[in-house]
Structures are given as C-alpha cells and as structure tokens.
Protein backbone atom coordinates (compact mmCIF):
# COMPACT_ATOMS: atom_id res chain seq x y z
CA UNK A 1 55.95 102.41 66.77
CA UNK A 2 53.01 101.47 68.81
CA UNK A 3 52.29 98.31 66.70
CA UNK A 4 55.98 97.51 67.24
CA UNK A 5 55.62 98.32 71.31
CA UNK A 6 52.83 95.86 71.60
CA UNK A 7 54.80 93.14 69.57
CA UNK A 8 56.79 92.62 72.46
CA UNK A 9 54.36 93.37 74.95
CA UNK A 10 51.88 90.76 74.42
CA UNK A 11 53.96 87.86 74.00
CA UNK A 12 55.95 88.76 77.34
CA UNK A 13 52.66 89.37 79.31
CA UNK A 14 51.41 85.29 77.54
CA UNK A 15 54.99 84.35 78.42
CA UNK A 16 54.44 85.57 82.15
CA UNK A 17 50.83 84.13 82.54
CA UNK A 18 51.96 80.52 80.66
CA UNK A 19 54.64 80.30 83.87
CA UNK A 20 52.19 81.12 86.11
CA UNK A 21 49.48 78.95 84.80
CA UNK A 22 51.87 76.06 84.53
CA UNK A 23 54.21 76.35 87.58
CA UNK A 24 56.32 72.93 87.95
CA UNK A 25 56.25 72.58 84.06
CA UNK A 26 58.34 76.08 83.92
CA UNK A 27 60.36 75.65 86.83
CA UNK A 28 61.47 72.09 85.83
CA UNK A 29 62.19 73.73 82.25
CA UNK A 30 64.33 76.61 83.47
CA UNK A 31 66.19 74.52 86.05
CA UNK A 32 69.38 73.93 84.26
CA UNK A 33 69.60 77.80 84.13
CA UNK A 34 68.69 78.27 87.07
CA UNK A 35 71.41 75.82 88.27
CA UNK A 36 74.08 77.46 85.65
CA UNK A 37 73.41 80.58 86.69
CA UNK A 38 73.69 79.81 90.58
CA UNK A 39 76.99 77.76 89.90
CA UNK A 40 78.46 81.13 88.15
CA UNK A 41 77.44 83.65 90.62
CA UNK A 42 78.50 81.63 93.52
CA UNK A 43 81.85 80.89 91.99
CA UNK A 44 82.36 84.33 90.62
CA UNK A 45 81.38 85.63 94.31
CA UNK A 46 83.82 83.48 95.86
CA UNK A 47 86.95 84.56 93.77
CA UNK A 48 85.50 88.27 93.89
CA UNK A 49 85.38 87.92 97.93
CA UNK A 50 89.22 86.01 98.28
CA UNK A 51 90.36 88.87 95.82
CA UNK A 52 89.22 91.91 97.48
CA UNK A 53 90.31 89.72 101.20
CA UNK A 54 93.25 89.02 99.55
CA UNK A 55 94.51 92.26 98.79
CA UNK A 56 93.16 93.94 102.08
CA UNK A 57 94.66 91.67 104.25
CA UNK A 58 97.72 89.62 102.62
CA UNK A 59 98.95 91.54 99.95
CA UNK A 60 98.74 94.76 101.73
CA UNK A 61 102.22 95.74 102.40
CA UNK A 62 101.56 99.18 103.46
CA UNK A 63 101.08 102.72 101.27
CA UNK A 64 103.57 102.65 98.31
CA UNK A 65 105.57 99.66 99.63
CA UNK A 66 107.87 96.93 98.35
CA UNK A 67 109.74 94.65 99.99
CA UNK A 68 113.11 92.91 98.90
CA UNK A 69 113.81 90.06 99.97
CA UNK A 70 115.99 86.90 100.09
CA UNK A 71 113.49 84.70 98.11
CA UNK A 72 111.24 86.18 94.93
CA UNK A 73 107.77 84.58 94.77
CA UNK A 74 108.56 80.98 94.24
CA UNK A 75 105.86 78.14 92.45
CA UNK A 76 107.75 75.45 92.28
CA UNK A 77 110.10 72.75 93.48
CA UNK A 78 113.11 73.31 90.93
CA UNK A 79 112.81 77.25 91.14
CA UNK A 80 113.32 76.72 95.26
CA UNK A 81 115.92 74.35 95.40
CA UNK A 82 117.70 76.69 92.73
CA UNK A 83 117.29 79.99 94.83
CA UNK A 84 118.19 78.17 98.20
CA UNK A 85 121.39 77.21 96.59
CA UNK A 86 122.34 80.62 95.72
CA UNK A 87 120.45 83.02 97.15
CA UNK A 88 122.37 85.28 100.14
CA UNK A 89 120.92 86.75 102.73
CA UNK A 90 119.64 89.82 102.99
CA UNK A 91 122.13 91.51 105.31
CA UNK A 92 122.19 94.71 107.76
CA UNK A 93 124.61 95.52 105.17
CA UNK A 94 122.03 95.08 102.13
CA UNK A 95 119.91 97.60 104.01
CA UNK A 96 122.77 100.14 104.81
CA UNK A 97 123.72 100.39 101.16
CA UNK A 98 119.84 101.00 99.89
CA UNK A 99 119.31 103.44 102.57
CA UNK A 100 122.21 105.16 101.65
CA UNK A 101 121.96 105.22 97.95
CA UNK A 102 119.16 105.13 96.60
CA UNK A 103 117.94 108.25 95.67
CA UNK A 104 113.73 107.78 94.67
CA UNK A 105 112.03 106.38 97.28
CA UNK A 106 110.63 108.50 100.52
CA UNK A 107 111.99 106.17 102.92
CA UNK A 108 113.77 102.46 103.49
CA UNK A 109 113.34 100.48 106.03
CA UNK A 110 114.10 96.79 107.63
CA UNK A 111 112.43 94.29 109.51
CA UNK A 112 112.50 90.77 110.38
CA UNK A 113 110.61 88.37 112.27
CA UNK A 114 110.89 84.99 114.94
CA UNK A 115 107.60 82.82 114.86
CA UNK A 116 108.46 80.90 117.37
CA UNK A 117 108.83 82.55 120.34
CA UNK A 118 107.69 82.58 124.13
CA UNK A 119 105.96 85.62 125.73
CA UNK A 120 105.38 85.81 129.93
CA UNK A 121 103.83 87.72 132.19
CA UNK A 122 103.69 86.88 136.08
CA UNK A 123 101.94 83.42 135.43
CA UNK A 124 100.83 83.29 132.15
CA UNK A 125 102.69 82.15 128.85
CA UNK A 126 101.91 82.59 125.22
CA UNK A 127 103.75 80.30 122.44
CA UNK A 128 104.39 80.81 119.53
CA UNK A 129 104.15 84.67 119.51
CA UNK A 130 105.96 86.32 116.57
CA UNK A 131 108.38 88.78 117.59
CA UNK A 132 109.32 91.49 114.61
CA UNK A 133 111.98 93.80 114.81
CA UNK A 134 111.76 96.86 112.97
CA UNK A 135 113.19 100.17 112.33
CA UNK A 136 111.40 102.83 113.55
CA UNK A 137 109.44 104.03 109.96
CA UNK A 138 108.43 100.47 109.53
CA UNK A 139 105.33 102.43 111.50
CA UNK A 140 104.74 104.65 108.94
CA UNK A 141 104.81 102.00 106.28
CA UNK A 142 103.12 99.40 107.52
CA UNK A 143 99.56 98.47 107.84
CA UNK A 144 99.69 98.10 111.79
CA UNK A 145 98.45 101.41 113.11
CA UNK A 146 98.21 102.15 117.61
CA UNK A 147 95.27 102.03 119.30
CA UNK A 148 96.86 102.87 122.89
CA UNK A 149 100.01 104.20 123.34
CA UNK A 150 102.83 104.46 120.29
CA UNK A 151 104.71 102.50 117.94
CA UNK A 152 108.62 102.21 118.16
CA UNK A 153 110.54 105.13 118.11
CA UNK A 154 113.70 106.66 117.22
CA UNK A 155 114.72 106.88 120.20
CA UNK A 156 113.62 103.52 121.06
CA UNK A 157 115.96 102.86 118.42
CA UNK A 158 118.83 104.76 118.63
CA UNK A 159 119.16 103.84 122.48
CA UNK A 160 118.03 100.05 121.70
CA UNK A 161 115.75 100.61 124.36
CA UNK A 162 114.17 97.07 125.61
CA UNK A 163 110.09 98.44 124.56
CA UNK A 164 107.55 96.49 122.82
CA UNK A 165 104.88 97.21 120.65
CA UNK A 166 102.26 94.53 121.07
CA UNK A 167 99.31 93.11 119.11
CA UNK A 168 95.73 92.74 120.37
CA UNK A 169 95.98 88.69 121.21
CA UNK A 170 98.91 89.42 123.57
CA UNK A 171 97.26 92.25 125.00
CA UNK A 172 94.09 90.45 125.62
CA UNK A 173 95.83 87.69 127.04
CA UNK A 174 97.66 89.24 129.73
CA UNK A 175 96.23 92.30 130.52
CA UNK A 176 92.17 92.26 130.10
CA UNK A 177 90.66 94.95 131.75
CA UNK A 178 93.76 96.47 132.44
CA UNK A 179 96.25 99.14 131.03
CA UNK A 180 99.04 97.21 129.52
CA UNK A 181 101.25 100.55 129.22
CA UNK A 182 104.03 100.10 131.31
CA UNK A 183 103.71 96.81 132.27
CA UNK A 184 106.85 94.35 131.23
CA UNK A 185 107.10 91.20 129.36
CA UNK A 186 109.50 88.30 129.44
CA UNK A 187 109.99 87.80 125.73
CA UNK A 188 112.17 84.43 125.25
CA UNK A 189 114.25 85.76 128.63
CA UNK A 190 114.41 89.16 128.00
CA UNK A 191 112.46 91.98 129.09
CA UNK A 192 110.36 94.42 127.70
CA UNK A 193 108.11 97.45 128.76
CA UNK A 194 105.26 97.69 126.69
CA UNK A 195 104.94 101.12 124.58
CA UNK A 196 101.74 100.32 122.80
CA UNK A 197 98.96 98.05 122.11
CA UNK A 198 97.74 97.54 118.36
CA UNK A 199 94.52 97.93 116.63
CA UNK A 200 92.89 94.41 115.80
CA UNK A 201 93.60 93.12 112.55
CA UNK A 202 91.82 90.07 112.84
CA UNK A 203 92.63 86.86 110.99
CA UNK A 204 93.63 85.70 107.71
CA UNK A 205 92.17 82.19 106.39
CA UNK A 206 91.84 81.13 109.72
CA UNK A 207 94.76 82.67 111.33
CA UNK A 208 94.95 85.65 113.50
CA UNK A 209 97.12 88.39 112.52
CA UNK A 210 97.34 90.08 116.38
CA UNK A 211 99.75 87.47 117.80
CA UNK A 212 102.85 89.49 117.70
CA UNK A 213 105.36 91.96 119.62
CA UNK A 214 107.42 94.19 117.90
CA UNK A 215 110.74 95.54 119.17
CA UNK A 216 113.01 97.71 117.97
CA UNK A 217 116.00 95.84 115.18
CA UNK A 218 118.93 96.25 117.24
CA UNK A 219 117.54 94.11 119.74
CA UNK A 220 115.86 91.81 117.70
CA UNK A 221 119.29 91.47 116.16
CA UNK A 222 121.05 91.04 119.32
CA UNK A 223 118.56 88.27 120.56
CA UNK A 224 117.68 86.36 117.43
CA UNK A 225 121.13 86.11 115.73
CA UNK A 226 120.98 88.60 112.51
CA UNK A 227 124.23 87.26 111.41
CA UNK A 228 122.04 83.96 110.45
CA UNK A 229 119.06 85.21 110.00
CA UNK A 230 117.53 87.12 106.62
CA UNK A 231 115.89 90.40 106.58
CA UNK A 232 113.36 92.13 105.09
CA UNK A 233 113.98 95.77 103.43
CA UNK A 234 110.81 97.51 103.22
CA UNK A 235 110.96 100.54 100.64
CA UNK A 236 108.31 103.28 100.27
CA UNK A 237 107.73 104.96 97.09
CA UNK A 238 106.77 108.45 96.45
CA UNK A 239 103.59 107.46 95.26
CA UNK A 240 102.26 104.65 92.68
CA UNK A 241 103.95 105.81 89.71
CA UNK A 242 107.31 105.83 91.04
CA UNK A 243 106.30 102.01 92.15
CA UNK A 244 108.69 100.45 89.22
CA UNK A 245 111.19 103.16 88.95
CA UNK A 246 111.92 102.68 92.52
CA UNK A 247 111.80 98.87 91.78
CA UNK A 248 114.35 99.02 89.23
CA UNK A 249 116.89 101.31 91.58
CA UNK A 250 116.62 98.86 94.33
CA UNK A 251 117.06 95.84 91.67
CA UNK A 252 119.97 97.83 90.22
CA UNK A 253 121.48 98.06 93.67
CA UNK A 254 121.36 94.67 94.91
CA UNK A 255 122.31 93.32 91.69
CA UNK A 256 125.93 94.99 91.67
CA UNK A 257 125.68 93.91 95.72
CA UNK A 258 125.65 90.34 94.14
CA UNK A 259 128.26 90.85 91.67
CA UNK A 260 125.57 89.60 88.66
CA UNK A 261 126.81 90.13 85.25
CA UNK A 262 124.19 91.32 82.74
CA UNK A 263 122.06 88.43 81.70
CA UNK A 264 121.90 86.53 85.23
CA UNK A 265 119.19 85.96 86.63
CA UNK A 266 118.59 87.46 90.47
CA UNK A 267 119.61 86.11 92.99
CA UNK A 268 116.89 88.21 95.44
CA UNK A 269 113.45 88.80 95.22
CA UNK A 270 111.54 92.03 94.84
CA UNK A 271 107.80 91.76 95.62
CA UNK A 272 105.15 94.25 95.63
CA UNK A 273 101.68 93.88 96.33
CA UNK A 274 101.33 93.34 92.66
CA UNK A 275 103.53 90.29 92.82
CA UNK A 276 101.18 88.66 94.96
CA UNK A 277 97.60 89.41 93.53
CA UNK A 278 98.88 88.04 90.26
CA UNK A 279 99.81 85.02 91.74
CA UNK A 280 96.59 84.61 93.75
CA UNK A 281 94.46 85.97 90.62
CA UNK A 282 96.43 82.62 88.68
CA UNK A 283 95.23 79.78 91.01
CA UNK A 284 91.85 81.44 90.86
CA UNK A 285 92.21 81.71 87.36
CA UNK A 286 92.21 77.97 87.92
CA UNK A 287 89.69 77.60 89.42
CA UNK A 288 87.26 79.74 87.50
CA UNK A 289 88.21 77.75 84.43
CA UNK A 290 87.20 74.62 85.91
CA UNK A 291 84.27 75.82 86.83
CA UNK A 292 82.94 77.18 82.87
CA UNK A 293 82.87 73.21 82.34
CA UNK A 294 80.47 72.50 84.66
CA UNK A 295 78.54 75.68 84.27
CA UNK A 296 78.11 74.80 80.42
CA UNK A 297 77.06 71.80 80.96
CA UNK A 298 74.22 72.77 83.11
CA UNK A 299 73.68 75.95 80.66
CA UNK A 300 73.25 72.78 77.61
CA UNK A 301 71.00 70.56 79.78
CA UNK A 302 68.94 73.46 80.02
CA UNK A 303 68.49 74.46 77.10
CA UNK A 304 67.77 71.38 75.77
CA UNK A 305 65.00 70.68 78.08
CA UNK A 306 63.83 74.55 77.21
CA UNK A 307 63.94 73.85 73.62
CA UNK A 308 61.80 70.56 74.46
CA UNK A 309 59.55 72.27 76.15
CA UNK A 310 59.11 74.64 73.39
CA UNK A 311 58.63 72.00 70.78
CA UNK A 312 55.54 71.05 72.83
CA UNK A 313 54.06 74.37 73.49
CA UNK A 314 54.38 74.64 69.43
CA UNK A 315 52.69 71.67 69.22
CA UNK A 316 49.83 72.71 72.25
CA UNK A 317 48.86 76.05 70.89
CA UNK A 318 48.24 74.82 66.54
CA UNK A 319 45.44 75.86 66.41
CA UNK A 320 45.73 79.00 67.92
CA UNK A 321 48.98 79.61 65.80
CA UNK A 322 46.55 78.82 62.53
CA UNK A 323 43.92 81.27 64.20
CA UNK A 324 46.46 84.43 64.04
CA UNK A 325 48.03 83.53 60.55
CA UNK A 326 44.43 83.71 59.35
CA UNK A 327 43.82 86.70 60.92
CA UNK A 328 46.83 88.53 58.84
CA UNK A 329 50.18 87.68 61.47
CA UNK A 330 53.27 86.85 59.55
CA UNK A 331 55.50 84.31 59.93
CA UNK A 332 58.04 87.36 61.40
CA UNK A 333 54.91 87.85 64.33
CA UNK A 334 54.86 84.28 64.94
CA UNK A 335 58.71 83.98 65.11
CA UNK A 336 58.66 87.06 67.21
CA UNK A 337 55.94 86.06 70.12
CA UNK A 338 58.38 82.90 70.56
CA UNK A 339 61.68 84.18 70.22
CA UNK A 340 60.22 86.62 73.12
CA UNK A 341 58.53 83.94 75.32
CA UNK A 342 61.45 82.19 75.62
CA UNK A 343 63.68 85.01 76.22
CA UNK A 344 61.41 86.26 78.72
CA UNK A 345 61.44 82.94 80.38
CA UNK A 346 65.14 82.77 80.66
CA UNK A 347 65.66 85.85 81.95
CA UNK A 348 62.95 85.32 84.60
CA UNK A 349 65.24 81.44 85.06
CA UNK A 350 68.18 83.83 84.86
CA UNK A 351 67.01 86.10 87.79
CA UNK A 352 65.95 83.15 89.79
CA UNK A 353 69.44 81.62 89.62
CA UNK A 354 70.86 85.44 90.45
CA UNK A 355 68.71 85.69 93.77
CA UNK A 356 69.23 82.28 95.30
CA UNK A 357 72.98 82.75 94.63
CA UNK A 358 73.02 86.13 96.30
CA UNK A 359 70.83 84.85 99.27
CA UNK A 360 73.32 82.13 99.10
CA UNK A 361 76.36 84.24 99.42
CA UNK A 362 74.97 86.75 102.41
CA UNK A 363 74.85 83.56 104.32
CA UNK A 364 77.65 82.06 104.14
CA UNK A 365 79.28 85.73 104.29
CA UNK A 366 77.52 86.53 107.19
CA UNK A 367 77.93 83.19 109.05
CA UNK A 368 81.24 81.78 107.75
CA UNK A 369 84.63 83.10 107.46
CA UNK A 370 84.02 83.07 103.73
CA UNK A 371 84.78 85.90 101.83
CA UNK A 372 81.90 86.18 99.57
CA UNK A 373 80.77 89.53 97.45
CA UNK A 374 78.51 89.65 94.23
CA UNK A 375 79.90 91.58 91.68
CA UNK A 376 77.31 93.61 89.44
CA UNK A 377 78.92 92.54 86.14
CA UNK A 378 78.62 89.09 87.12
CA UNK A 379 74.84 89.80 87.20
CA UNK A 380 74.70 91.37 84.27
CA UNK A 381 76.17 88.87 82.38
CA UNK A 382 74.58 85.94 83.85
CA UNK A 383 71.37 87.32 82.92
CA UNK A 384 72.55 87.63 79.62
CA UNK A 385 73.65 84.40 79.38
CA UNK A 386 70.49 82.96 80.60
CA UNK A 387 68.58 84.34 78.02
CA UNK A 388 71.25 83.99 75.26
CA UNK A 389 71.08 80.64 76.04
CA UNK A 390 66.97 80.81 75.58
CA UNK A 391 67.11 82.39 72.46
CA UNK A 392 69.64 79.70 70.65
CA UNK A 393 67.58 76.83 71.77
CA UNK A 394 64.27 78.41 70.98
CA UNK A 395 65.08 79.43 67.43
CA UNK A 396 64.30 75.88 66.07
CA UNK A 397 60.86 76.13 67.65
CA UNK A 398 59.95 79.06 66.88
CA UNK A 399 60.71 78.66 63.22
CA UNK A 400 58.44 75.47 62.99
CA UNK A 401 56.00 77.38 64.76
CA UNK A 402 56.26 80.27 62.16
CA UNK A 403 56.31 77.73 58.75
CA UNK A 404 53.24 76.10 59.94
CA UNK A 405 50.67 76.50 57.27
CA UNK A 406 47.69 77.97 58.63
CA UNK A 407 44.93 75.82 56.95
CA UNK A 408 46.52 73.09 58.65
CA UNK A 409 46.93 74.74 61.90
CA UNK A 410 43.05 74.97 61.85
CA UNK A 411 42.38 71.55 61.51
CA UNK A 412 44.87 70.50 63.80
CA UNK A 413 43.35 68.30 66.52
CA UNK A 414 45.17 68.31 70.15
C-alpha cells in the first residue's frame, strides 16, 4: 500500500515542480483548458444566474398560484394569429363561475392591468404608470407585500372605494420625505387616496417592477372599460400537490364555458410558474448547446497542444526513462508517472480556468445587472473534464514513453 501511495506521489510532486520550473511552457500548454474551462463556467453561470432571476422575479406568481388567462404561452407566429382568432376574453363572468364552482383551490381571484396610464400630484406627472385592479386576496396571493400602510381591502372593495395601493417609483416620485398615506392622486382623471406604499421590488432585465398603482376591480372596471378588456383569474392552490388537480378543475370549467367538444384544443391559457421556467429553461437550452461547440473545440486544441507537449517531455527525459527501467520500473510505473503528470497538470489547467471564471462572474455580478452564480456541479465537472481531457491525449505519450527499450534510453543523446 505504501509502494502504491508513493506511485502517485512522486510523479504529482515532478509534475508540480516541471510547471514550476518551466512556467510559460505549461501555461501555453494548458491554455486551451484553461480557455474551455472558463467558456463553460461562465456560460453555465450565466444560465444558472437568469434561472434562479428568472424564477424569483418573473415567474413568481405568488404561493401556490396559477393564472388563466386569455392567451396560453405562445412561440410562434401561426399559434398567435390562431388564438387571436378564437380566443374570448376572459370575462367578469369567467371569474364568477370559477369562484363559484370550483371546489379545490383555497381561493380565486381577478386582476387586470392598464400600462399606459397618467398619474398626478399637485405639479408633478408620471407616464406610463400601470394601474392594476384587483380583488382584494390578490394581496394574499401575490408577490407584492406593504411596507407602509395596507393593501386593498374588502371593504375597499365592496364599497368601490376610490384608494390606491402604490409602488415604490410612484411613491418616491411624489412624496420623498414625506408620508404618502392620505395624500390623493389624479390617476387618468380620477382620484385616489393612497392606502399603502409597496416594498421595492426592483427591476427585471432592465425594467423596474415599482411603477404601478393598484385599485380595487370595480373601479378599474368602471374606468378602463372591462367589457373590452381581458382579465386575469388568479387561483391559489392548497399547496403544490394540488397544483395540477386544481389545474385540471379550472381547465374543466372554462372548457364547458367555451362550449369545446372533447378533442379541441383550448381556446384559453392556463399558466403556472412551471409554464414559464420551461420555456425560459428552452431558449437557454439553446444557448448552452451552442456553446458545447465552442467549448470542444477549445477542449481539442488543448489537448492537442498537451499531447505535443508530452511527446517532447518523452523525448527530453530518455535517458532518465532508460535510468529507472534499469533500475527494475515497469513499463506499468512508467505509464503510471505520465498518465499522472498529465492529469495533475490538467486539473491544475482545470482549476485555473475555474478561478478566473469565478473572479469573472463576482464582477460582473457585483457591477452589472447580470445575473451571474457558479454552480458547484459545474465545478466539479469542469475539473473533471479538464483532466479527462489530459488523460485521453496523454495516453499516446505515455505509452511510447513506457515501450522505450531501456538500453536505448541510455544511449540516447539529447
């Protein structure tokens, strides 16, 4: 066992020293996995990062929550033009009848939304604000939680009272420094006393997520036009295993709604958070596999160059090959110190490529709106890689190194 410990010892310590000794040579050698190994992190931190920022802030429709909706996740041009054609929408009466009847989830709810709209106080205007109007459990569903004051209420709603709920852009916009509670906003003509401020959000790609008011339905309705205008019924499970059981009920429900005959496809679309992370995890998908061309190629060049490399240290170190043949190694030893050299060397090329890519991805994650976070399998299997990759291309010279006869060896002359 001890025989066997220093095996692997003593080539790994030569391997270590040989790098050291010979700097550029062994950086300029490991390169192309360094490079590979870089490329894969960095692109493997990146689709990580959008996932988990993803999921946080888009797909998050609140605890347990679905949403139906006029339009199912569309991807292309036919499937749109199709469900434009013959998709309703969803109605005050579409909500009624779910709230009503169906018999799973913990609660229904609606909502719906104007992007466009104008927002005064005294002096000041804000465009484009997006005013939602909700039922009041929408705050209990959703993902928007108070950090002064309430959300709406069911009284607010039951008495259509003219409140708002407002987002931390408005609030910082018109009432800095001061307590917006109270105070009342000219929302496209109407007026509104302001309930409640939200908690930040932030943004989302680029775009902030606080630049809203929310009001109760009935007066969204009554402003906005819900005749025309489609809504969005928010349902709340029980908990995640009721998630497609509830689905199904609510499918069930709008499909008799529609009159559909068995067979038909929907004409409404049900979308959970799911919904969306699988068709965010399919353009990444994409991506990624785009990106295992260019990472083999690098992974190739390098271990061409490593096997090169190789070849010449075979070629340096004859003699001293011929030297421990005659002094009883076999060609297993021989094949052994190489096999380990190299593998040691990769791994060391492999850990190189791991640390710049991580240093890599702090900065641009602490400096950029980037989402960017290193998963620890990634690691582990880049460094794997890396010295996979050093063992295939250092078989073929470590072999010749282990064949060479050693009477030769010794009269080899550099």
């Amino acid at each position: 066992m001890a025989r066997r410990g220093t095996s692997f010892r003593e080539p790994a310590i030569l391997a270590l020293q040989t790098m050291r000794a010979h700097k550029l040579r062994s950086f300029l050698m490991l390169l192309g996995i360094i490079l590979s190994v870089s490329t894969l992190i960095l692109v493997v931190s990146l689709i990580n990062g959008t996932n988990r920022y993803i999921a946080d802030h888009v797909a998050n429709l609140g605890s347990n929550v679905f949403l139906v909706t006029r339009y199912p996740i569309i991807t292309n041009e036919t499937d749109l033009a199709k469900a434009m054609r013959h998709n309703r929408n969803i109605t005050w009466e579409d909500y009624e009848a779910l709230r009503d009847n169906m018999k799973l989830p913990l609660q229904v709810g609606v909502e719906a939304q104007n992007n466009t709209s104008v927002v005064k106080y005294g002096r000041d205007t804000l465009e484009d604000v997006s005013v939602k109007g909700v039922s009041s459990n929408i705050g209990e569903m959703d993902v928007i939680e108070a950090e002064v004051g309430r959300y709406i209420s069911d009284a607010d709603e039951e008495h259509r009272a003219p409140v708002a709920f407002i987002g931390a852009d408005v609030s910082k916009r018109f009432f800095s420094g001061v307590d917006p509670l109270g105070k009342t906003l000219n929302i496209d003509g109407r007026e509104f006393e302001v309930v409640g401020v939200a908690k930040p959000l932030g943004t989302v790609l680029g775009q902030s997520r606080d630049n809203f008011v929310v009001v109760p339905i009935e007066n969204w309705l009554k402003e906005y036009g819900g005749a025309t205008r489609s809504l969005f019924i928010n349902v709340q499970c029980r908990g995640p295993e009721w998630m497609e059981q509830t689905k199904d009920e609510a499918r069930m429900l709008m499909r008799a709604r529609r009159h559909l005959q068995p067979g038909e496809e929907d004409r409404f679309g049900v979308i959970a958070s799911e919904s969306i992370m699988d068709l965010w995890k399919n353009l990444t998908g994409a991506l990624a596999s785009s990106m295992v061309g260019i990472v083999s190629v690098f992974l190739v060049i390098g271990g061409v160059v490593v096997m090169n490399v190789m070849l010449a240290s075979v070629t340096e170190r004859t003699r001293e090959i011929g030297v421990r043949k005659s002094l009883g190694a076999r060609r297993k030893d021989i094949l052994m110190q190489f096999l380990v050299e190299v593998s040691v060397m990769s791994l060391t090329g492999g850990a190189l490529g791991v640390t710049i890519a991580w240093v890599f991805s702090a900065i641009v994650g602490a400096t950029t709106s980037v989402p960017m976070s290193v998963p620890i399998s990634a690691v582990i299997v880049a460094l794997g890689v890396s010295t996979g990759v050093g063992l295939f291309f250092g078989i073929y010279p470590a072999r010749k190194a282990a064949k060479l006869d050693p009477i030769e060896a010794l009269r080899f002359e550099a």
